[in-house]
C-alpha atoms as a PDB file:
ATOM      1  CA  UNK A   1       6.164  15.312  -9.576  1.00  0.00           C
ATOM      2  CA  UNK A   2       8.737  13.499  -7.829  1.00  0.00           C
ATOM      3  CA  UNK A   3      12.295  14.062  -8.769  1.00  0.00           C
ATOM      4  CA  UNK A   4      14.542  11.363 -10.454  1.00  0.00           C
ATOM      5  CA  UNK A   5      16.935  11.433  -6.790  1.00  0.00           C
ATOM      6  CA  UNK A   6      13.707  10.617  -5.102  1.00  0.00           C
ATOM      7  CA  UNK A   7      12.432   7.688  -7.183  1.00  0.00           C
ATOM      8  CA  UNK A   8      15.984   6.489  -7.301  1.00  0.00           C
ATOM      9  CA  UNK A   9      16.307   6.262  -3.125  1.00  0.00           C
ATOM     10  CA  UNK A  10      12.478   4.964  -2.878  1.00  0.00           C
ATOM     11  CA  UNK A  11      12.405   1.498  -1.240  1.00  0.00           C
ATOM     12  CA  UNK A  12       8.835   1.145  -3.007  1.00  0.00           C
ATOM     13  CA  UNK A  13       9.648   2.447  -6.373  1.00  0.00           C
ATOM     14  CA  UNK A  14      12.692  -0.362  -6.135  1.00  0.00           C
ATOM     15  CA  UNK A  15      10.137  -2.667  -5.280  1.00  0.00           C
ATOM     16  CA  UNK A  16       8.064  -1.781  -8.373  1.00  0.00           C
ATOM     17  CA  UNK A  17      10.523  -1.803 -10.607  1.00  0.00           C
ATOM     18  CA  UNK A  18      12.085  -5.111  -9.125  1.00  0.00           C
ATOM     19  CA  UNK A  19      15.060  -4.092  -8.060  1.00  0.00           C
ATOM     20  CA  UNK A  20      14.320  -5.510  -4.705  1.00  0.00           C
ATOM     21  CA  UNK A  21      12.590  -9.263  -5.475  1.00  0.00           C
ATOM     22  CA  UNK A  22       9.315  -9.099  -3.573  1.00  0.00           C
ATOM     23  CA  UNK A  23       6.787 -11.686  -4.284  1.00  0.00           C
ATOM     24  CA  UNK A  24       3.852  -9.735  -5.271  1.00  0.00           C
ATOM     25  CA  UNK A  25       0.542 -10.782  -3.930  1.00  0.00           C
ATOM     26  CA  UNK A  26      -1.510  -9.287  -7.100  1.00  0.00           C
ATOM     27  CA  UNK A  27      -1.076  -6.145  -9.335  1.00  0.00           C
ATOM     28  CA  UNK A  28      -2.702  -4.611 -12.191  1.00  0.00           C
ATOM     29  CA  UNK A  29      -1.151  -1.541 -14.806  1.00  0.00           C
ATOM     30  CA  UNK A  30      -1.003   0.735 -11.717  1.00  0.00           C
ATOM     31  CA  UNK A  31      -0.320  -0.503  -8.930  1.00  0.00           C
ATOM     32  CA  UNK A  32       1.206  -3.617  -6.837  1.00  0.00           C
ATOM     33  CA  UNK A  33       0.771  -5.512  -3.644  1.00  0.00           C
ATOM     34  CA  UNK A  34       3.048  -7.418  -1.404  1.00  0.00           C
ATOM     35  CA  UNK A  35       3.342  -8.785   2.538  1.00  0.00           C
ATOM     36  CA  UNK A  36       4.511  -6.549   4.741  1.00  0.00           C
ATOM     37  CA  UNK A  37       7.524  -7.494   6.497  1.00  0.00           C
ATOM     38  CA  UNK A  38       6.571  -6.294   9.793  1.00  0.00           C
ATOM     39  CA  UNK A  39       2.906  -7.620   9.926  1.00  0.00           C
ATOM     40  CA  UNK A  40       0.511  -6.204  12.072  1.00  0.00           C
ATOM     41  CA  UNK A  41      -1.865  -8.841  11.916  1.00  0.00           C
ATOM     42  CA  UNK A  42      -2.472 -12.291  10.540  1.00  0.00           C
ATOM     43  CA  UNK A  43      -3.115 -10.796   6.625  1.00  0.00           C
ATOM     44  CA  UNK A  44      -0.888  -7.331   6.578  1.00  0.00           C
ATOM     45  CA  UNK A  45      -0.519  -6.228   3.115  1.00  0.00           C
ATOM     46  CA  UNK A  46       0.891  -3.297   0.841  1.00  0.00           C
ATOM     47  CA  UNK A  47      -0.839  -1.790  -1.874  1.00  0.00           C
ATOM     48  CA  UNK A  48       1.893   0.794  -3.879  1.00  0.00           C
ATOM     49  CA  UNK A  49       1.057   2.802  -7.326  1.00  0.00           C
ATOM     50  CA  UNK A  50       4.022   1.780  -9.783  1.00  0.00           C
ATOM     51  CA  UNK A  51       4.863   5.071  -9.991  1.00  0.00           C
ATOM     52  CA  UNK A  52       5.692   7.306  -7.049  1.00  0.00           C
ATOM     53  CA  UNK A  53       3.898   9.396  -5.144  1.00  0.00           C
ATOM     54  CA  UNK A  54       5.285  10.849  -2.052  1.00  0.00           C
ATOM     55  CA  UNK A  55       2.131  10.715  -0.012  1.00  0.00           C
ATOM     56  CA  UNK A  56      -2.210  11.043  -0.552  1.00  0.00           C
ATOM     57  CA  UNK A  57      -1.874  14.937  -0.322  1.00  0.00           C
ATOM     58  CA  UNK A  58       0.255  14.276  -3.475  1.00  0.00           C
ATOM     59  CA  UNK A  59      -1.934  12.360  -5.483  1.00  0.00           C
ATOM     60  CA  UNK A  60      -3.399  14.478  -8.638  1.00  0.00           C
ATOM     61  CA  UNK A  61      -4.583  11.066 -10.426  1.00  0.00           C
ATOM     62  CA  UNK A  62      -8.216   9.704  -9.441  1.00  0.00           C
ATOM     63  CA  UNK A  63      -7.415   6.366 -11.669  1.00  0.00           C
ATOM     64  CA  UNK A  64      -4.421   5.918 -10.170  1.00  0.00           C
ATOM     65  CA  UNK A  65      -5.578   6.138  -6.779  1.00  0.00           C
ATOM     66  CA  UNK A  66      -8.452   4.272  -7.854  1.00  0.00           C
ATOM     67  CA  UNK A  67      -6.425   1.280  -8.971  1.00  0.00           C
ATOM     68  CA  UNK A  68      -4.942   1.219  -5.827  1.00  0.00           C
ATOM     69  CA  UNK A  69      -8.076   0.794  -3.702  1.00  0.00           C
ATOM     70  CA  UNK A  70      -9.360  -1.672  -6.191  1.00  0.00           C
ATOM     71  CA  UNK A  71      -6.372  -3.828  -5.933  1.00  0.00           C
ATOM     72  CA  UNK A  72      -7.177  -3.550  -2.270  1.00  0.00           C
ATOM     73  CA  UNK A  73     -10.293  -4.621  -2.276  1.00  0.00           C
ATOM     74  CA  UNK A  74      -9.255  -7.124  -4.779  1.00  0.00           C
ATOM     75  CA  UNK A  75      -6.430  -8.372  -2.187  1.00  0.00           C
ATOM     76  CA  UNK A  76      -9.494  -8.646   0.583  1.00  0.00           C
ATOM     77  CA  UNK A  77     -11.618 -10.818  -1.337  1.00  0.00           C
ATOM     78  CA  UNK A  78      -8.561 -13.066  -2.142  1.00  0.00           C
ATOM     79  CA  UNK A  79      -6.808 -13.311   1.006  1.00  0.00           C
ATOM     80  CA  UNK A  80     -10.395 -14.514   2.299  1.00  0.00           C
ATOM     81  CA  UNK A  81     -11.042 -11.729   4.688  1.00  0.00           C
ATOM     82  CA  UNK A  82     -13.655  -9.582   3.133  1.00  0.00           C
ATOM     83  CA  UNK A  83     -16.481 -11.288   4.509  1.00  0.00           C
ATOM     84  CA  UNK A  84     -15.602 -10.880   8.157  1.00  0.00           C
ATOM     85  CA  UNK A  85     -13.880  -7.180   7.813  1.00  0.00           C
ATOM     86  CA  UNK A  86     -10.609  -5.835   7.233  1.00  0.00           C
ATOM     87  CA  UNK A  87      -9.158  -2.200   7.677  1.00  0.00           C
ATOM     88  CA  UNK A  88      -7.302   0.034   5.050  1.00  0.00           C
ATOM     89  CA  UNK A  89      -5.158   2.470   6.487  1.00  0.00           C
ATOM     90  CA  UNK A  90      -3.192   5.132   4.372  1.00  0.00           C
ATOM     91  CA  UNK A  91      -0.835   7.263   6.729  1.00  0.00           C
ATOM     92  CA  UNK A  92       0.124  10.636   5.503  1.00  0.00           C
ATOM     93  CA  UNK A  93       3.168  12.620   6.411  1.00  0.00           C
ATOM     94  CA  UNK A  94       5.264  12.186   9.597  1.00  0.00           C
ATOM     95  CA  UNK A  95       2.452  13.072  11.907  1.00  0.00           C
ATOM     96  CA  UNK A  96       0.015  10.801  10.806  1.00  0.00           C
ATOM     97  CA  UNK A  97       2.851   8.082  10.943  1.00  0.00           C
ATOM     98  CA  UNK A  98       3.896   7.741   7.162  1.00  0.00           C
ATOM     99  CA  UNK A  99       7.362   6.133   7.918  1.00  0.00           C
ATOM    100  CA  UNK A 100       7.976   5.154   3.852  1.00  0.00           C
ATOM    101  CA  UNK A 101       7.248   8.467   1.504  1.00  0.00           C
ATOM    102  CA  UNK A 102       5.829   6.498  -1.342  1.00  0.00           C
ATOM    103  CA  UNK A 103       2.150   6.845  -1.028  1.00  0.00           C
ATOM    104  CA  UNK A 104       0.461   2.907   0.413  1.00  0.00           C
ATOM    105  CA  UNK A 105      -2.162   1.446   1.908  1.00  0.00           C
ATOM    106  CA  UNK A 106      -2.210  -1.320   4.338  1.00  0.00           C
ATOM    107  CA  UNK A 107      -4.879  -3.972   4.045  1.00  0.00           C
ATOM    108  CA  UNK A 108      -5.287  -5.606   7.548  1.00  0.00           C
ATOM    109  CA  UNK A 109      -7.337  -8.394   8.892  1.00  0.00           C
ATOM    110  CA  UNK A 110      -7.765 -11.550   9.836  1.00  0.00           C
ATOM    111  CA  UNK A 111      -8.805 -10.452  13.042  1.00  0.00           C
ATOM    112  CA  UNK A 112     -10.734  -8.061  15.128  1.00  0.00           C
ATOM    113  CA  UNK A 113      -9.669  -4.651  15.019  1.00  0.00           C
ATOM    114  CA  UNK A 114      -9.630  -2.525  18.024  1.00  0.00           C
ATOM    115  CA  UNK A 115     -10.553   1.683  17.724  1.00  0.00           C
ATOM    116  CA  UNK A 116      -9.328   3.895  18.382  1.00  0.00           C
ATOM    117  CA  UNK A 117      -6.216   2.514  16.597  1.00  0.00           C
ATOM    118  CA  UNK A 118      -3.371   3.136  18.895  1.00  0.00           C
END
């Protein structure tokens, strides 16, 4: 559980509780997308649970991670890239290069994707 001086200081958790106005790309109960504003490809978006969750090796809730990578999916299909292939990437802690401590995935495409991933 994530304390209240955590939540309070989360970019994302302003961002789902619209402190900071970010036009949201879809959503559902538990979770929310949006463009990220350093895109790493033609579609780049973020898919955030509501509530927080520091990182995946925090998550205890299957439906709310669930909800997340349906809303992904759901973001693929509507930003018209699920057809030709897009990548989900969920960082974890510093060394897998989590730079925001709110657990997210990234839905890229819109292109060809290289791997290894740099």
């Amino acid at each position: 559980m994530a304390s209240d001086d955590a939540r309070d200081h989360c970019l994302f958790c302003k961002i789902a509780r619209g402190e900071i106005p970010v036009p949201p790309i879809a959503q559902n109960d538990l979770a929310l997308a949006f463009r990220d504003i350093h895109p790493q490809a033609p579609v780049h978006v973020l898919v955030i649970p509501r509530r927080h969750v520091a990182s995946l090796d925090r998550t205890t809730d299957g439906a709310e991670l669930g909800a997340v990578m349906l809303l992904a999916a759901q973001v693929a299909r509507d930003e018209g890239i699920s057809v030709s292939g897009y990548r989900t990437v969920m960082n974890t802690g510093n060394d897998g290069g989590q730079t925001v401590h709110h657990l997210h995935v990234h839905v890229l495409g819109g292109r060809a994707m290289g791997w290894p991933p740099g």
